[in-house]
Protein backbone atom coordinates (compact mmCIF):
# COMPACT_ATOMS: atom_id res chain seq x y z
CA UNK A 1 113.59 37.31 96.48
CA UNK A 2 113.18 37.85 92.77
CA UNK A 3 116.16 35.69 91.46
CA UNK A 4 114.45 33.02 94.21
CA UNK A 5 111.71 33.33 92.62
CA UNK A 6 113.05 33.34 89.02
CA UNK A 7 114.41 29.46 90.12
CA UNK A 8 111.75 28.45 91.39
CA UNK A 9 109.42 28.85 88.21
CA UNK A 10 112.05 27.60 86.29
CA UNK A 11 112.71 24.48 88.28
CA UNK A 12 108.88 24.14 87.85
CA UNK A 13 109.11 24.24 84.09
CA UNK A 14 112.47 21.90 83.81
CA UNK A 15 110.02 19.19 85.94
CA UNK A 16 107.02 19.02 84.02
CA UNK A 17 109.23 19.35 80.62
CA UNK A 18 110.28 15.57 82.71
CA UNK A 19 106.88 14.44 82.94
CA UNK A 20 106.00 12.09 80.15
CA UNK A 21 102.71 13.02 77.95
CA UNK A 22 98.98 12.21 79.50
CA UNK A 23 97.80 8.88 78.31
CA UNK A 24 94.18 8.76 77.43
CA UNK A 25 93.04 5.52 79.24
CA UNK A 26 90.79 3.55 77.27
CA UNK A 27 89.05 0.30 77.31
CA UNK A 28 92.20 -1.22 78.56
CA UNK A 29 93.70 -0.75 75.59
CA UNK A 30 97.49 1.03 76.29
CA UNK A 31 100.04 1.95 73.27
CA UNK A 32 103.62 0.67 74.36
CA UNK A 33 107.09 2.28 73.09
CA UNK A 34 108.44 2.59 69.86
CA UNK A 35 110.60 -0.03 70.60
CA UNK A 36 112.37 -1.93 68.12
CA UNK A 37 115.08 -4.61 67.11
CA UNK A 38 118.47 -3.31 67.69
CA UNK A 39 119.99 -5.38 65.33
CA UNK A 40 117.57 -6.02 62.67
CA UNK A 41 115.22 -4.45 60.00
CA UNK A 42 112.51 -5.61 57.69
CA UNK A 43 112.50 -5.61 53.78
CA UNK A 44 109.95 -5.50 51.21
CA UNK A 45 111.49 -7.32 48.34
CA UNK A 46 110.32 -6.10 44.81
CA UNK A 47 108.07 -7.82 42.55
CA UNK A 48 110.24 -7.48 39.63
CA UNK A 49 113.17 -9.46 41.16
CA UNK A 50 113.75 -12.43 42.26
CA UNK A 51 114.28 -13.26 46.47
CA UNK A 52 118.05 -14.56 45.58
CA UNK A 53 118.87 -11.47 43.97
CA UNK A 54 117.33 -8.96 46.11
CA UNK A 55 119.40 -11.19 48.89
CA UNK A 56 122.33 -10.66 47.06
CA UNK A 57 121.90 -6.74 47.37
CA UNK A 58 121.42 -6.86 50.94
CA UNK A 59 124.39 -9.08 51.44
CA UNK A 60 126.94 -6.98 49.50
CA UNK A 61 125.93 -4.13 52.68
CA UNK A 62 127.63 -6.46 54.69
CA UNK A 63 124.05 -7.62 56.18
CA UNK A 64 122.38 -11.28 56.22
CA UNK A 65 118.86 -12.31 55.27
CA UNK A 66 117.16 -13.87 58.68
CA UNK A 67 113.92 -15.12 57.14
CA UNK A 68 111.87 -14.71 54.19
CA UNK A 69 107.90 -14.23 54.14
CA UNK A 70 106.27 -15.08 51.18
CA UNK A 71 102.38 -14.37 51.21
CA UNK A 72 100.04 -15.45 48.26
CA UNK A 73 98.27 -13.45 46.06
CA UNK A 74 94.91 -11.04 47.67
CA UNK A 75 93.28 -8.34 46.00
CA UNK A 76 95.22 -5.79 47.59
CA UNK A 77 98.46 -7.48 46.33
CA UNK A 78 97.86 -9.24 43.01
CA UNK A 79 101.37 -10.58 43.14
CA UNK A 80 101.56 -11.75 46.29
CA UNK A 81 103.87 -9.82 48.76
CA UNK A 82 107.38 -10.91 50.27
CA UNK A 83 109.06 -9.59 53.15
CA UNK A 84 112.70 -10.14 54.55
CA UNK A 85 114.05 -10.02 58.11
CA UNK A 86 117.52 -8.97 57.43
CA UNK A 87 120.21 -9.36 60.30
CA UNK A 88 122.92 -6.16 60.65
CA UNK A 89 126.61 -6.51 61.99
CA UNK A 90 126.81 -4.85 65.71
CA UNK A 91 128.20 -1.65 63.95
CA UNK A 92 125.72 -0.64 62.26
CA UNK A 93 122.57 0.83 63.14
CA UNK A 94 119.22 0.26 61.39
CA UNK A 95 118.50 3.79 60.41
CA UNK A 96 121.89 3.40 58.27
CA UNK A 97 121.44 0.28 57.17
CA UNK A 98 117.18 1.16 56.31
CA UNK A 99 118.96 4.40 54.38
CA UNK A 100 121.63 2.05 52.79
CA UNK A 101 119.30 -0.26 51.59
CA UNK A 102 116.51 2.61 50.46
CA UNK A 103 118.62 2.62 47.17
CA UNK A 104 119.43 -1.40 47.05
CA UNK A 105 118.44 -3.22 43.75
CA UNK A 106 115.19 -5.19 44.42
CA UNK A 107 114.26 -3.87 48.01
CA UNK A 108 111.03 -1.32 47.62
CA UNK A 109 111.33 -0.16 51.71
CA UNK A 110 113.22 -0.88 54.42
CA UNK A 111 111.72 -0.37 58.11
CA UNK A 112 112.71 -0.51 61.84
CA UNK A 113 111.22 -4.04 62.82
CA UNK A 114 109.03 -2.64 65.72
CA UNK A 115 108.26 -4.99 68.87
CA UNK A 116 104.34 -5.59 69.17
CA UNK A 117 102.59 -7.09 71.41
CA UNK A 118 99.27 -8.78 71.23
CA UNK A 119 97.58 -6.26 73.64
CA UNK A 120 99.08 -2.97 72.00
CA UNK A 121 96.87 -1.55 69.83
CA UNK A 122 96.31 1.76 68.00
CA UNK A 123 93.43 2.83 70.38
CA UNK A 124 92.90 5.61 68.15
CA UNK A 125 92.32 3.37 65.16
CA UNK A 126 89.64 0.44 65.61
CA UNK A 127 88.77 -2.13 62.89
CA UNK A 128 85.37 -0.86 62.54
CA UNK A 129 83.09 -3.47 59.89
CA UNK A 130 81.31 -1.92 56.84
CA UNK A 131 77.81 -2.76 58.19
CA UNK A 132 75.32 -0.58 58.18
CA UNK A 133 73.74 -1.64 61.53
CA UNK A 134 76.68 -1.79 62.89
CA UNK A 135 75.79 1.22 65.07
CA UNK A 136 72.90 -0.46 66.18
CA UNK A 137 74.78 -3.07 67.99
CA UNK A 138 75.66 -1.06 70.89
CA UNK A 139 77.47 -3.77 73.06
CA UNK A 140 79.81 -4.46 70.68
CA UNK A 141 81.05 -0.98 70.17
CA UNK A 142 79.35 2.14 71.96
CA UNK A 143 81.64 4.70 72.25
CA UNK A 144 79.91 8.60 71.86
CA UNK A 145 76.19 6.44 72.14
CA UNK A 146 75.78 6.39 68.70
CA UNK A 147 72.51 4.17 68.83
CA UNK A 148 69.39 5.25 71.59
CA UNK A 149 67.48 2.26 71.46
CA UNK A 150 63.54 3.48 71.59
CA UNK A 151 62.32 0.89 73.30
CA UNK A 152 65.17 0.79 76.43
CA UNK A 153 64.36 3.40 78.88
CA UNK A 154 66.64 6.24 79.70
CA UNK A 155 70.17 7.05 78.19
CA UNK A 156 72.96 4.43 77.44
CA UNK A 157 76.17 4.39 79.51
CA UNK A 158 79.21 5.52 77.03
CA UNK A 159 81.98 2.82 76.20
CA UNK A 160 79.62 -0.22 78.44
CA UNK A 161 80.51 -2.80 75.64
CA UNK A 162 83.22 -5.46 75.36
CA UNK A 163 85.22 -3.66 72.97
CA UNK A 164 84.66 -5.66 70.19
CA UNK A 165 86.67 -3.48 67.59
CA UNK A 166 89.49 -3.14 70.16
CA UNK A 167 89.43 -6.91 70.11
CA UNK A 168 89.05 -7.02 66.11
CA UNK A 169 92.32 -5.10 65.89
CA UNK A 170 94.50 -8.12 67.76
CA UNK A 171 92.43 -11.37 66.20
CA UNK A 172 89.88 -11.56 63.41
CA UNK A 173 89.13 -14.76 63.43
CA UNK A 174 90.22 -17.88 60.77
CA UNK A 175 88.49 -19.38 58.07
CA UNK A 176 87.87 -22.53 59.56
């Protein structure tokens, strides 16, 4: 009775160890996997060198540049900013080649390149705007009631908005 016992608790353990994490549900709003590109990474090229020669460091690995993203000049990057898909042989996986290339002449990072979708956001981390009445603007974003309105009777209904920051986080708009 007591080694029948002994299995069953541990049985019990083995199946929840099985059972994949609660997901908090909100707003529609679901994080996927980590899934990524089997066969290909992404660069950050350096400022200091040009896109030809950090190419030519990737392709003495043995790897191939895919496609090259070149992005003007903002305030947060004064420079501009330029990113690299870079194609890998079959052999080799991209946490070698992302460590191989963490030492390569005019490459600043390497990283997995991660499939996104459109509706996977961080629902964790909104894009929340810097105005002050933003909390006053309860349909747009109401989650925790942050705004009673003194002229609506009774209490507001937590999260009854259209999830405007949720939305933020996929599309903000053009400047058309």
């Amino acid at each position: 009775l007591i080694v029948l016992s002994v299995m069953l608790c541990a049985s019990l353990g083995v199946a929840r160890g099985q059972d994949a994490l609660p997901i908090e549900m909100m707003g529609g709003w679901q994080p996927g996997p980590e899934a990524y590109h089997p066969s290909r990474i992404i660069v950050r090229f350096s400022d200091a060198f040009t896109t030809s020669n950090a190419a030519d460091s990737i392709q003495r690995l043995g790897y191939s540049v895919y496609r090259v993203a070149d992005f003007e000049p903002t305030a947060a990057f004064p420079s501009g900013v330029r990113f690299g898909i870079v194609e890998l042989p079959e052999e080799v996986s991209p946490d070698v080649a992302i460590f191989r290339l963490g030492d390569a002449p005019g490459i600043l990072y390497a990283e997995r390149d991660y499939i996104r979708y459109k509706d996977q956001v961080q629902v964790d981390a909104p894009i929340i705007p810097n105005d002050a009445h933003f909390d006053k603007m309860w349909g747009l974003h109401n989650k925790n009631c942050q705004h009673i309105d003194p002229h609506l009777p009774g209490s507001p209904v937590d999260d009854a908005d259209i999830d405007a920051p949720e939305a933020w986080a996929v599309h903000t708009g053009t400047v058309e």
